[in-house]
Protein backbone atom coordinates (compact mmCIF):
# COMPACT_ATOMS: atom_id res chain seq x y z
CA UNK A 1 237.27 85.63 70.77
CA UNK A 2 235.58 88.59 69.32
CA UNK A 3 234.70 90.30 73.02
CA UNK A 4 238.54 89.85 73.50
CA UNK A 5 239.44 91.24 70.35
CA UNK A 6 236.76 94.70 71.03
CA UNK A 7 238.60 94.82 74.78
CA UNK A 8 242.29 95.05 73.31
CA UNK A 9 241.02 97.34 70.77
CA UNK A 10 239.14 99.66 73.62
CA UNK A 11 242.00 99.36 75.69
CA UNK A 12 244.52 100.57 73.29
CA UNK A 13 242.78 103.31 72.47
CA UNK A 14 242.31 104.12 75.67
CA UNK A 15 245.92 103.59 76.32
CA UNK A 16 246.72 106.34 73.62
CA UNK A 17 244.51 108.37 74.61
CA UNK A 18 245.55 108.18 78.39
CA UNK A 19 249.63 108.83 77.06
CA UNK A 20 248.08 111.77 74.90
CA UNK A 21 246.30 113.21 77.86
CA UNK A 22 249.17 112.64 80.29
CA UNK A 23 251.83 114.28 78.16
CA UNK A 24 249.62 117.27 77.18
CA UNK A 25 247.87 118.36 80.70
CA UNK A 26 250.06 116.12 83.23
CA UNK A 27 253.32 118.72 83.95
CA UNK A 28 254.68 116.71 86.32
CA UNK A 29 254.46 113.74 84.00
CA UNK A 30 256.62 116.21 81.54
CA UNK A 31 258.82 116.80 84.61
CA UNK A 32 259.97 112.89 85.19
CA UNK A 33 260.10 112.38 81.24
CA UNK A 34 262.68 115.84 81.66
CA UNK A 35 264.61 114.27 84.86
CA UNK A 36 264.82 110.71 83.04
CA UNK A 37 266.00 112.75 79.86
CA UNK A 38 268.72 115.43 81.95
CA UNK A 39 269.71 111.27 83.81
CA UNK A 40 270.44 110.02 79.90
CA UNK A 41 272.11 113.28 78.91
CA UNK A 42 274.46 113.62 82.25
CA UNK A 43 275.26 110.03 81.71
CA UNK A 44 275.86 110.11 77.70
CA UNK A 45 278.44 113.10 78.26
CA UNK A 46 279.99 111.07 80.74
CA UNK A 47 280.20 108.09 78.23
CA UNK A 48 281.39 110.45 75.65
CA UNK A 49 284.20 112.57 77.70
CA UNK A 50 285.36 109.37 78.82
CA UNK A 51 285.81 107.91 75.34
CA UNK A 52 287.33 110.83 73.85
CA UNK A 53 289.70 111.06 76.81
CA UNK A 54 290.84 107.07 76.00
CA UNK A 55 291.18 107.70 72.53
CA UNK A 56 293.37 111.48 73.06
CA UNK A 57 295.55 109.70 75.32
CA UNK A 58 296.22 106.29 73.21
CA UNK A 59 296.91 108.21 70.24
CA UNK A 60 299.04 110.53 71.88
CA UNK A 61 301.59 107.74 73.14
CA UNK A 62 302.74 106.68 69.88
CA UNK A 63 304.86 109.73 70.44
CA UNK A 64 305.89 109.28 73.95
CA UNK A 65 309.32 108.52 74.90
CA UNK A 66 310.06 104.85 75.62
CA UNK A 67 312.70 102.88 77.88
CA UNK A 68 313.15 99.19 78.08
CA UNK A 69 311.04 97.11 80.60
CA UNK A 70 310.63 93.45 82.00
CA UNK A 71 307.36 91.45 83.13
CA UNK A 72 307.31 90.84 86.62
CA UNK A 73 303.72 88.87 86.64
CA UNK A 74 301.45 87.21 83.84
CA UNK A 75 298.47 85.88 84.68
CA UNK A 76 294.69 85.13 83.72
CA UNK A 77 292.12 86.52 86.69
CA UNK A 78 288.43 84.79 86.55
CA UNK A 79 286.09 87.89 87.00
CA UNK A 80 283.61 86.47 90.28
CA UNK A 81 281.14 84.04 89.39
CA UNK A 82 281.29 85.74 84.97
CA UNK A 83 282.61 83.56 82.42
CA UNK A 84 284.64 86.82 80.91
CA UNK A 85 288.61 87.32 82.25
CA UNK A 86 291.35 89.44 82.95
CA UNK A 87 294.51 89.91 82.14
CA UNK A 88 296.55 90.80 85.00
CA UNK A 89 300.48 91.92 83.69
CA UNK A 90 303.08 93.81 85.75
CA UNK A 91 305.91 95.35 84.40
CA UNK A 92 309.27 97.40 85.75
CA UNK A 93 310.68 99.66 83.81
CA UNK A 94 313.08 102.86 84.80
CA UNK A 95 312.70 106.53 83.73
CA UNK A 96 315.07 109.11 84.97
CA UNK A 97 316.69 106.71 87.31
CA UNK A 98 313.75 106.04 88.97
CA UNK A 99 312.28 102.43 88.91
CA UNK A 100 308.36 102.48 88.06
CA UNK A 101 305.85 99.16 87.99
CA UNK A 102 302.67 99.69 86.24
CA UNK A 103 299.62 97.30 85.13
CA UNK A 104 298.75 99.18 82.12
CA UNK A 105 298.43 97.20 78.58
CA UNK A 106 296.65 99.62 76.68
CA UNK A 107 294.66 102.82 78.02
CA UNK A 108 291.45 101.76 78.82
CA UNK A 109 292.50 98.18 79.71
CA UNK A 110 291.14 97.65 83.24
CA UNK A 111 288.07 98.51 81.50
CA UNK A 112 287.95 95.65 79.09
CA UNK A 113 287.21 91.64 79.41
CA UNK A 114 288.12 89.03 77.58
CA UNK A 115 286.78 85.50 77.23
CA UNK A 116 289.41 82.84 78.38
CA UNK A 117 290.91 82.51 74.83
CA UNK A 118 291.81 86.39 74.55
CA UNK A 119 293.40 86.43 77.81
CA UNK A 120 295.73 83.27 77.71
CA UNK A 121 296.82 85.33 74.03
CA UNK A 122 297.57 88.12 75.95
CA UNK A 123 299.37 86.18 78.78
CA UNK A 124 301.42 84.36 76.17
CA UNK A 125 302.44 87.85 74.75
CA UNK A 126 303.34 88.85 77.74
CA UNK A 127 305.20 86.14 79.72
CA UNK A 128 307.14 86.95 83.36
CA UNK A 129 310.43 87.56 82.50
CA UNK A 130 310.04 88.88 79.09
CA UNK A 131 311.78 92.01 78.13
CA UNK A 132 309.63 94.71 76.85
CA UNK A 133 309.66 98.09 75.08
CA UNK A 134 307.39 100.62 77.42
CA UNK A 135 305.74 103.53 76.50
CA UNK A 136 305.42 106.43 79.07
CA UNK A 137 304.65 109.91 79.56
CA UNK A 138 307.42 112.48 79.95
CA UNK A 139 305.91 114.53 82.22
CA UNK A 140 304.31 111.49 84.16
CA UNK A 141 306.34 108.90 83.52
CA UNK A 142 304.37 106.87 85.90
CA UNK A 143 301.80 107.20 83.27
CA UNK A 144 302.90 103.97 80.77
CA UNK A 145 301.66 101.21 78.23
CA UNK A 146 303.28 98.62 76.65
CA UNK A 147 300.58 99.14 73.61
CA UNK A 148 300.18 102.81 72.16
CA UNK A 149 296.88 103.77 70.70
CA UNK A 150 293.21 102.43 71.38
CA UNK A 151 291.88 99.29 71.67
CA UNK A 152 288.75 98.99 69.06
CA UNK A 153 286.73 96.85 71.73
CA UNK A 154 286.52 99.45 74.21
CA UNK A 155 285.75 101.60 71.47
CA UNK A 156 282.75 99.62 69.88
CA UNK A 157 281.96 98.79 73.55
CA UNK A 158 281.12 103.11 74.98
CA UNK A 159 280.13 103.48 71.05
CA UNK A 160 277.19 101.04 71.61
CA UNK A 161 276.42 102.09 74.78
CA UNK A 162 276.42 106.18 73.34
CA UNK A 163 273.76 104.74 70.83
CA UNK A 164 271.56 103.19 73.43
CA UNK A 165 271.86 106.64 75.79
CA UNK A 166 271.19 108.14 72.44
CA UNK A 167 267.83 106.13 71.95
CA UNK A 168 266.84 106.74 75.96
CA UNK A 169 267.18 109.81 75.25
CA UNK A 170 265.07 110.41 71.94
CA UNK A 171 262.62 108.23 73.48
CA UNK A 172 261.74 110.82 76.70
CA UNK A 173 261.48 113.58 74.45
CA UNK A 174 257.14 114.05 74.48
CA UNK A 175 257.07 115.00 70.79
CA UNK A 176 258.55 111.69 69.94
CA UNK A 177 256.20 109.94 72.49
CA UNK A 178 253.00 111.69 70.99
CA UNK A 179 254.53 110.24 67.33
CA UNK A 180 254.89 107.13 69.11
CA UNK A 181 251.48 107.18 70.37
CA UNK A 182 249.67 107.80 67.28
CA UNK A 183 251.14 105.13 65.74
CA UNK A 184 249.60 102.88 68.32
């Protein structure tokens, strides 16, 4: 027990001192650590320009113009082989005498899933054949929801995933890995 005790002991400090001498001397171990970082960074602004987009464009159509509409199709979609599902609505509607058909709940909705329970709510909101007030854009009025603003699930869902980036991130930065290191 005590020889195994000594070799996790050597070995750690080996370990550290192995990370020390890697990140200090090693430049092309400070080269992957910057590619993995400039990876995390790319992606995170993706993340983030993304969710600000969702969130400028659901806030800005509780001031677009809207027209009456009708539900052509309601139905709950099994994502392959997940137990998470999907909402599937079409609607009509007509803007400028031209007749549009759109999928669009909320912005950001083909991005979110639902367990079986949220999506039968939203199926029974939305029944075929119901009439419905539609939100579109005037100078795309292709461009519509049926629900203005943004849905806090997809929200919490690119927030969480901004934090994790975030901690990637932090975590290929070498003076944070030396801190690390010492700790060890």
């Amino acid at each position: 027990m005590l020889q195994s005790m000594v070799y996790v002991v050597a070995t750690k400090h080996q370990f550290k001192h192995l990370c020390k001498m890697e990140l200090t001397t090693n430049s092309s171990a400070l080269e992957i650590l910057d590619g993995i970082r400039l990876f995390f960074l790319i992606l995170g602004f993706f993340f983030f320009l993304t969710l600000m987009t969702m969130i400028w464009i659901g806030k800005a159509a509780f001031s677009w113009p809207n027209t009456k509409g009708t539900i052509l199709l309601s139905e709950e979609l099994q994502l392959l082989r997940n137990p998470r599902f999907f909402a599937r609505i079409l609607y009509q509607y007509s803007v400028r005498n031209i007749t549009v058909k759109s999928r669009i709940i909320f912005i950001g909705h083909f991005l979110v899933n639902s367990s079986l329970d949220e999506c039968q709510q939203i199926t029974a909101k939305y029944p075929k054949g119901k009439d419905v007030t539609v939100y579109y854009h005037p100078s795309i009025p292709k461009l519509s929801v049926l629900e203005p603003g943004v849905n806090k699930q997809l929200v919490r869902s690119f927030t969480s995933k901004l934090f994790v980036i975030g901690i990637c991130i932090l975590l290929t930065t070498p003076s944070v890995l030396k801190y690390l290191f010492e700790l060890i």
